[in-house]
PDB file of N, CA and C in Angstrom:
ATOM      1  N   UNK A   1      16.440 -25.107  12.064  1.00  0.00           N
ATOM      2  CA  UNK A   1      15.395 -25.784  11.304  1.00  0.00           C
ATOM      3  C   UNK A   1      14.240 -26.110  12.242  1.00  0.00           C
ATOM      4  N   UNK A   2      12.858 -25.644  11.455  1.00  0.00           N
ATOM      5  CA  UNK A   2      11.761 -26.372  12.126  1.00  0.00           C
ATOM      6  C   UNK A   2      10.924 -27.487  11.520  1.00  0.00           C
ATOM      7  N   UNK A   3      10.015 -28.120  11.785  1.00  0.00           N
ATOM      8  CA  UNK A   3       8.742 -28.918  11.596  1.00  0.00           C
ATOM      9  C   UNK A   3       7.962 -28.216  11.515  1.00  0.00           C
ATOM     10  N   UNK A   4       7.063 -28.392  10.667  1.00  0.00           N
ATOM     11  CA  UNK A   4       5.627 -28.173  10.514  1.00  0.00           C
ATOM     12  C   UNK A   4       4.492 -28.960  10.968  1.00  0.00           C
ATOM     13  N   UNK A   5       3.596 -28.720  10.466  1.00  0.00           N
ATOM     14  CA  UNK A   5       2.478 -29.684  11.617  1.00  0.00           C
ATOM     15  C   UNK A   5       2.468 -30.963  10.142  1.00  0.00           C
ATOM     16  N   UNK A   6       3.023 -30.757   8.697  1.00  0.00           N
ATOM     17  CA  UNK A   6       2.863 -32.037   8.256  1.00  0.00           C
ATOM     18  C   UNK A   6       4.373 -32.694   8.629  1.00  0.00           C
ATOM     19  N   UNK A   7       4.978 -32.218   9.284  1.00  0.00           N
ATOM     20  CA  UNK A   7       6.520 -32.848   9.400  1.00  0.00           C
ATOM     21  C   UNK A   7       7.364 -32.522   8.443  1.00  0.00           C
ATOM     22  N   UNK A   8       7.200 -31.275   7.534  1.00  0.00           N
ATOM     23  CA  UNK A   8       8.419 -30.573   6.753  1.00  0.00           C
ATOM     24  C   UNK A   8       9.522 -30.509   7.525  1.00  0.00           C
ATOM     25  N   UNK A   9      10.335 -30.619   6.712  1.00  0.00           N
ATOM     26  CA  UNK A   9      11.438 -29.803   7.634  1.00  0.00           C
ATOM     27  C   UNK A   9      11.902 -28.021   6.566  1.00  0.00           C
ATOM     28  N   UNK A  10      11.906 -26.961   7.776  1.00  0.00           N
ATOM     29  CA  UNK A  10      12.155 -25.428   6.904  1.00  0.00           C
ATOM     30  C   UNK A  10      13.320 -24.959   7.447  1.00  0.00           C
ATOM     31  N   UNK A  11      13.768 -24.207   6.515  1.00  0.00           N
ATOM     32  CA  UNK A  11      14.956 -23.583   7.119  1.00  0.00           C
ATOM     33  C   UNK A  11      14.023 -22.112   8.248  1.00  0.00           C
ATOM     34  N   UNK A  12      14.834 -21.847   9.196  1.00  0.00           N
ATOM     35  CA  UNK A  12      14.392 -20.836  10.226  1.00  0.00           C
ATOM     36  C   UNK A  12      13.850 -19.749   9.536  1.00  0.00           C
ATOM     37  N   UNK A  13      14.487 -19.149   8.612  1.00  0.00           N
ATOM     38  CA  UNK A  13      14.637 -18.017   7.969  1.00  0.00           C
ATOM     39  C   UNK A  13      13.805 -18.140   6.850  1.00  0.00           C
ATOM     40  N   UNK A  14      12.651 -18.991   6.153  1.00  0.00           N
ATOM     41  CA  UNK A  14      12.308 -19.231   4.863  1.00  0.00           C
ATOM     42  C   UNK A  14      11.268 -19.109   5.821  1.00  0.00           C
ATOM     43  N   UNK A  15       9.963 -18.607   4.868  1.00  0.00           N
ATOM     44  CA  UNK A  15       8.647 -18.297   4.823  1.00  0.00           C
ATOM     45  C   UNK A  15       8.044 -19.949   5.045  1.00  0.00           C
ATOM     46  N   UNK A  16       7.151 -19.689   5.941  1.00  0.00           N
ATOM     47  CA  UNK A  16       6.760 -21.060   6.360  1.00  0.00           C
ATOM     48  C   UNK A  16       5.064 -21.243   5.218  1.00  0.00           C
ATOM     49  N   UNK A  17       4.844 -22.679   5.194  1.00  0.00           N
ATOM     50  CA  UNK A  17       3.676 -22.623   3.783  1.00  0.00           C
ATOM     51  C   UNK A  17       2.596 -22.276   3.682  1.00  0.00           C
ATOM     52  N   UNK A  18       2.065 -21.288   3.102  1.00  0.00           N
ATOM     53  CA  UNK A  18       0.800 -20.764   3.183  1.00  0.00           C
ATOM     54  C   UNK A  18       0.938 -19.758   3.544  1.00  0.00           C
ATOM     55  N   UNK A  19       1.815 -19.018   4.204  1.00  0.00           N
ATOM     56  CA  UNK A  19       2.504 -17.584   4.466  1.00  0.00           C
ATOM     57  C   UNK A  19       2.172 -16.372   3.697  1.00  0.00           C
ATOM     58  N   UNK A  20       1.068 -15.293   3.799  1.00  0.00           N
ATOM     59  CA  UNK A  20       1.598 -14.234   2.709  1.00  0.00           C
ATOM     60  C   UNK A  20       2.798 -13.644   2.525  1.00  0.00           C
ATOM     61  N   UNK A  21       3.634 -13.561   1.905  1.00  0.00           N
ATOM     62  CA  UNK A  21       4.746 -12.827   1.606  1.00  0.00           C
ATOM     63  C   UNK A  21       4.611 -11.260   1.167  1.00  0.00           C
ATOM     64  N   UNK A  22       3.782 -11.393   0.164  1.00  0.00           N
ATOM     65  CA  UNK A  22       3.127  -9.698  -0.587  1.00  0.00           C
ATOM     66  C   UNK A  22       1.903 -10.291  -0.663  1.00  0.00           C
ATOM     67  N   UNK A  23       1.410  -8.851  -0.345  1.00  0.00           N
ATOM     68  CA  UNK A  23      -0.184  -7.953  -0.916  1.00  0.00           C
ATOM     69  C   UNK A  23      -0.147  -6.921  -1.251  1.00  0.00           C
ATOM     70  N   UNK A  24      -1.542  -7.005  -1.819  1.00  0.00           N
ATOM     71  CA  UNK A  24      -1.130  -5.737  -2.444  1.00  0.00           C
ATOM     72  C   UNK A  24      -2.559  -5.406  -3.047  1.00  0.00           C
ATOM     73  N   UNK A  25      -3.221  -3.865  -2.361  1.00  0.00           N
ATOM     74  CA  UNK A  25      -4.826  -4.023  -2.342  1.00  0.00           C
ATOM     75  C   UNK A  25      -4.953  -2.424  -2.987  1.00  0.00           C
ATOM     76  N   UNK A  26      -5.966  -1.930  -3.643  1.00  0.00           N
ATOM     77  CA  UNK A  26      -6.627  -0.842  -4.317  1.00  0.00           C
ATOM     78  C   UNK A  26      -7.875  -0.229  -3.226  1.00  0.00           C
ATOM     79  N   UNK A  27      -7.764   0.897  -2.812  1.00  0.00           N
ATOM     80  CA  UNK A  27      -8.505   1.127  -2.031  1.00  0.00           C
ATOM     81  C   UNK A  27      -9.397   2.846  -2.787  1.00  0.00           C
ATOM     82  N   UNK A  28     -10.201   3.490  -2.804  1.00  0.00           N
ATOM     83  CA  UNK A  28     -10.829   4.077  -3.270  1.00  0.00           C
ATOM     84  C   UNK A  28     -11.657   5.054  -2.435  1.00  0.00           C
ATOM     85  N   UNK A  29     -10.780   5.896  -1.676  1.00  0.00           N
ATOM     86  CA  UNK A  29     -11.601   7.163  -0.780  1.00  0.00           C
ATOM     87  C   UNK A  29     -11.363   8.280  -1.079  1.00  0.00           C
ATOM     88  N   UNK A  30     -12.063   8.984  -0.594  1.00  0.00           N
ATOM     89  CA  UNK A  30     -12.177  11.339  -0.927  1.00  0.00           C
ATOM     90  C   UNK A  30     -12.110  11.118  -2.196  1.00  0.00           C
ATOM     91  N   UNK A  31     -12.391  10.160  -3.232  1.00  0.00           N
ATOM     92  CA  UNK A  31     -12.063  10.864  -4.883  1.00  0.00           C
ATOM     93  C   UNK A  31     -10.867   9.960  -5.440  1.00  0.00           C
ATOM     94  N   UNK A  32      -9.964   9.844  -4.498  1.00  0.00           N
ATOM     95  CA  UNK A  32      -8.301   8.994  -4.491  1.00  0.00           C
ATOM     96  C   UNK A  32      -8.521   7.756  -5.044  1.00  0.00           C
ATOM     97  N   UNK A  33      -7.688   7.163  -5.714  1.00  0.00           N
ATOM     98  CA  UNK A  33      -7.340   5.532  -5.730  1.00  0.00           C
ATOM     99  C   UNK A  33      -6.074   5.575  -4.997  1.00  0.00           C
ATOM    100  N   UNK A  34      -5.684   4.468  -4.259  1.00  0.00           N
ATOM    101  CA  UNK A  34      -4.499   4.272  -3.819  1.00  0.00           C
ATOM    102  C   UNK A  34      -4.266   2.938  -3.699  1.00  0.00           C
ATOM    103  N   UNK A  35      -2.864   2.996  -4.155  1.00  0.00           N
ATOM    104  CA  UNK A  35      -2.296   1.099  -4.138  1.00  0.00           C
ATOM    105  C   UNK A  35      -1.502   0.995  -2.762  1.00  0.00           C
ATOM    106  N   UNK A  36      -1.703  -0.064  -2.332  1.00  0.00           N
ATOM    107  CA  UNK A  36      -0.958  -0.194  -0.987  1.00  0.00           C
ATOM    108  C   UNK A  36       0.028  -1.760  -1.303  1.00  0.00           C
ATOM    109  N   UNK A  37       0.970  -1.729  -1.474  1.00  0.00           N
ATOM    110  CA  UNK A  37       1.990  -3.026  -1.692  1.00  0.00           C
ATOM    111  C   UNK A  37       2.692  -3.232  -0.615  1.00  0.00           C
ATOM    112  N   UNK A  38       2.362  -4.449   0.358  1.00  0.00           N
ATOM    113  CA  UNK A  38       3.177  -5.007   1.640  1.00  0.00           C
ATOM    114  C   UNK A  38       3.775  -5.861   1.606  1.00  0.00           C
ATOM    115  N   UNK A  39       5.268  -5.475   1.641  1.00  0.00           N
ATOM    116  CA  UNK A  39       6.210  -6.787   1.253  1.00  0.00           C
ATOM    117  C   UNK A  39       6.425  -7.082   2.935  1.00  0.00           C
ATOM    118  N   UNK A  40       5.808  -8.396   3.002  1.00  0.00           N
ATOM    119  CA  UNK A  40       5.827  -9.135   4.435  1.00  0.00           C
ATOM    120  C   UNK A  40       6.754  -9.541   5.317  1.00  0.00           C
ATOM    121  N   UNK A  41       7.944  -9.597   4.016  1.00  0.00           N
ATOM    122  CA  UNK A  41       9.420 -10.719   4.421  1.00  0.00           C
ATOM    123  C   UNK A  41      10.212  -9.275   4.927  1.00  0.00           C
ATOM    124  N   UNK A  42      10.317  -8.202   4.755  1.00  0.00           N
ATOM    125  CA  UNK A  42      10.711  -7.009   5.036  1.00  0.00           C
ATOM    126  C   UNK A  42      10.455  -6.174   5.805  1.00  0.00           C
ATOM    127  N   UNK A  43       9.010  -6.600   5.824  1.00  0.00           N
ATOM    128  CA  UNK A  43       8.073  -5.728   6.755  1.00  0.00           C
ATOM    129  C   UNK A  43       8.020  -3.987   6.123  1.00  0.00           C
ATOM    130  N   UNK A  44       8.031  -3.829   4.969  1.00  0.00           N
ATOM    131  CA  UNK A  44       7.607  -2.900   4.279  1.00  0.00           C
ATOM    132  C   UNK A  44       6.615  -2.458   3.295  1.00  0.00           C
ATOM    133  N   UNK A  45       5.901  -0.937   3.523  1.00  0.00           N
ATOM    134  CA  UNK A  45       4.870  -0.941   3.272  1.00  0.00           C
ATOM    135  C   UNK A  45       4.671   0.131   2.244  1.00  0.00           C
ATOM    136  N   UNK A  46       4.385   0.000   1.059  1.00  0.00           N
ATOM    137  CA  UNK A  46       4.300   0.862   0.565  1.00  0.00           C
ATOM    138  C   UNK A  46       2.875   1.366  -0.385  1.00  0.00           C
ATOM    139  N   UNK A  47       2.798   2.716  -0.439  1.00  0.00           N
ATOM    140  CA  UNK A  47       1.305   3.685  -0.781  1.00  0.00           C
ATOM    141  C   UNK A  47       1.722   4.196  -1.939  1.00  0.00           C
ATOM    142  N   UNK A  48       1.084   4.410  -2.950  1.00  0.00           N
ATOM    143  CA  UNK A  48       0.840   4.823  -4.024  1.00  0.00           C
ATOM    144  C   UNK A  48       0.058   5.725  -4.578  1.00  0.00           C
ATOM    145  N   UNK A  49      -0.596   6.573  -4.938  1.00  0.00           N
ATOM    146  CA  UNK A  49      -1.881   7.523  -5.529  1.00  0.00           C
ATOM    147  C   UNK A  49      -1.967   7.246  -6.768  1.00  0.00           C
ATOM    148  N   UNK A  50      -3.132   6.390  -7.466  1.00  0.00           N
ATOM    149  CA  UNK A  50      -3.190   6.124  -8.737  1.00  0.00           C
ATOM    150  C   UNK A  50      -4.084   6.509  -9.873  1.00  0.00           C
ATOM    151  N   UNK A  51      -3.892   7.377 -10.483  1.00  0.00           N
ATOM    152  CA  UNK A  51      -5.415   7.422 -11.155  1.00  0.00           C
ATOM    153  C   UNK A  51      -5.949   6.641 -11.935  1.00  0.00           C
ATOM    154  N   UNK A  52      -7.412   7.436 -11.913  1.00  0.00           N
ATOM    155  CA  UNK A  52      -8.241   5.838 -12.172  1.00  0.00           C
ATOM    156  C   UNK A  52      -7.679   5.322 -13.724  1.00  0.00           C
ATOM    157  N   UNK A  53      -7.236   6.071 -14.723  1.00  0.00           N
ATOM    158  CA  UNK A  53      -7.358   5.405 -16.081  1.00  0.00           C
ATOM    159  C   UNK A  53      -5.992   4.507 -15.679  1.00  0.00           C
ATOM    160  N   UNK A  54      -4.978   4.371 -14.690  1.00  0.00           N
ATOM    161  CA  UNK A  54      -4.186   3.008 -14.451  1.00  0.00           C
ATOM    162  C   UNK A  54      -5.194   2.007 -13.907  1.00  0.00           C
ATOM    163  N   UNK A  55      -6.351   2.510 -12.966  1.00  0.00           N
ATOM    164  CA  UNK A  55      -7.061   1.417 -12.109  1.00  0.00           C
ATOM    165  C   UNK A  55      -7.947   0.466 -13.202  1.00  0.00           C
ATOM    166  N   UNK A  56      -8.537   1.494 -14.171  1.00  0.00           N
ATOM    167  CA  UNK A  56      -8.766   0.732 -15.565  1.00  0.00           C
ATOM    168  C   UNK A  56      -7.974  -0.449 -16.029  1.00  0.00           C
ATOM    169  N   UNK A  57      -6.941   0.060 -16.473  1.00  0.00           N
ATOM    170  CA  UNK A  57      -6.034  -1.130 -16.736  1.00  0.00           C
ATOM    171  C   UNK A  57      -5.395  -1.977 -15.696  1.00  0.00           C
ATOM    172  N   UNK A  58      -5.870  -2.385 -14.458  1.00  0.00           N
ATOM    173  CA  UNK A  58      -5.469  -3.261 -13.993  1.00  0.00           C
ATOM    174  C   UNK A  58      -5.771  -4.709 -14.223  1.00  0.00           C
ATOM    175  N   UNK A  59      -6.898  -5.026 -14.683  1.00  0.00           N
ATOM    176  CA  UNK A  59      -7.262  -6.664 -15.390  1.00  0.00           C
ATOM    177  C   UNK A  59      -6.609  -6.921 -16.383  1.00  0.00           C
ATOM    178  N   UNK A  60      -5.952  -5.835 -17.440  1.00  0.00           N
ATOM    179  CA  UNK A  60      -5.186  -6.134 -18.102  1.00  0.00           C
ATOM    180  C   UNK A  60      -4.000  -6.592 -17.239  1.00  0.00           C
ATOM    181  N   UNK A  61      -3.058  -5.937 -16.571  1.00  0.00           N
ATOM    182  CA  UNK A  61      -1.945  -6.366 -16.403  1.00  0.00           C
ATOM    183  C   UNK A  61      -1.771  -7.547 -15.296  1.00  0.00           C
ATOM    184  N   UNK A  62      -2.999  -7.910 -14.799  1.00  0.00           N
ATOM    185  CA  UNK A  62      -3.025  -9.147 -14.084  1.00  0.00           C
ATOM    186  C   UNK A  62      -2.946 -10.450 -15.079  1.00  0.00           C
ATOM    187  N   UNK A  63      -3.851  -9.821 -15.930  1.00  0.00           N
ATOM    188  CA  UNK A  63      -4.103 -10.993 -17.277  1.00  0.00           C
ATOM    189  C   UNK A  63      -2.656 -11.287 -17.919  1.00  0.00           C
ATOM    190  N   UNK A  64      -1.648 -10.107 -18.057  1.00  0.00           N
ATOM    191  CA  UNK A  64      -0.371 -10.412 -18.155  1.00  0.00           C
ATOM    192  C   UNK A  64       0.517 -11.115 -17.610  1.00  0.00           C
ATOM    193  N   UNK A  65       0.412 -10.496 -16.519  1.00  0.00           N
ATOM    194  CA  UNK A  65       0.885 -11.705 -15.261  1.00  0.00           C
ATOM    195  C   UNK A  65       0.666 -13.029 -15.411  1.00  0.00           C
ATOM    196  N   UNK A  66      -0.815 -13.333 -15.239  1.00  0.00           N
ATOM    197  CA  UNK A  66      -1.167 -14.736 -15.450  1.00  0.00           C
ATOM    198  C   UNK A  66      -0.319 -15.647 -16.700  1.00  0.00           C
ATOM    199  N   UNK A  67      -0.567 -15.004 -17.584  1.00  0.00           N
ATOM    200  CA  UNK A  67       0.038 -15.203 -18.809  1.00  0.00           C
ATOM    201  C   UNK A  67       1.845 -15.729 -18.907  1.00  0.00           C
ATOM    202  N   UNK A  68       1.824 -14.668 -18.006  1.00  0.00           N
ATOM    203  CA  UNK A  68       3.938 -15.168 -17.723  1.00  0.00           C
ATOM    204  C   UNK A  68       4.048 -15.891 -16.826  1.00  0.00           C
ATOM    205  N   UNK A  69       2.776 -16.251 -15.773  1.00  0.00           N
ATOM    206  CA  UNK A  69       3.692 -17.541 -14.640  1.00  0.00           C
ATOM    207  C   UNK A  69       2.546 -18.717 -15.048  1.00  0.00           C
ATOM    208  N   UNK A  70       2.079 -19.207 -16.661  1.00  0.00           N
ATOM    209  CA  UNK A  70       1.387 -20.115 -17.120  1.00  0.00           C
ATOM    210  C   UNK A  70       2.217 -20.987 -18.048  1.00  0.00           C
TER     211      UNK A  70
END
């Protein structure tokens, strides 16, 4: 177990606060869309090739998201 600078106490092994855990970014070169998802706690990285009519619908399925952790 550690401290934090407010005096938490964490287990060793648990993501300390404010930590990214995942990202996960849309990038757009040569013509390509590509999703890049980095799971942090794993240290794994993963690439995608997306076309654009999914990149379209991505505000939708964020808006979904939002929707299920509201």
């Amino acid at each position: 177990m550690e401290n934090t600078a407010t005096d938490e106490t964490i287990d060793a092994g648990e993501p300390s606060p404010g930590e990214i855990l995942y990202s996960a970014e849309v990038r757009h070169a040569n013509g390509k869309c590509t999703l890049t998802i980095s799971d942090r706690l794993q240290g794994e990285v993963e690439v995608f090739v997306i076309p654009a009519t999914a990149l379209k619908k991505f505000p939708f399925y964020l808006t979904m998201l939002r929707n299920k952790l509201s």
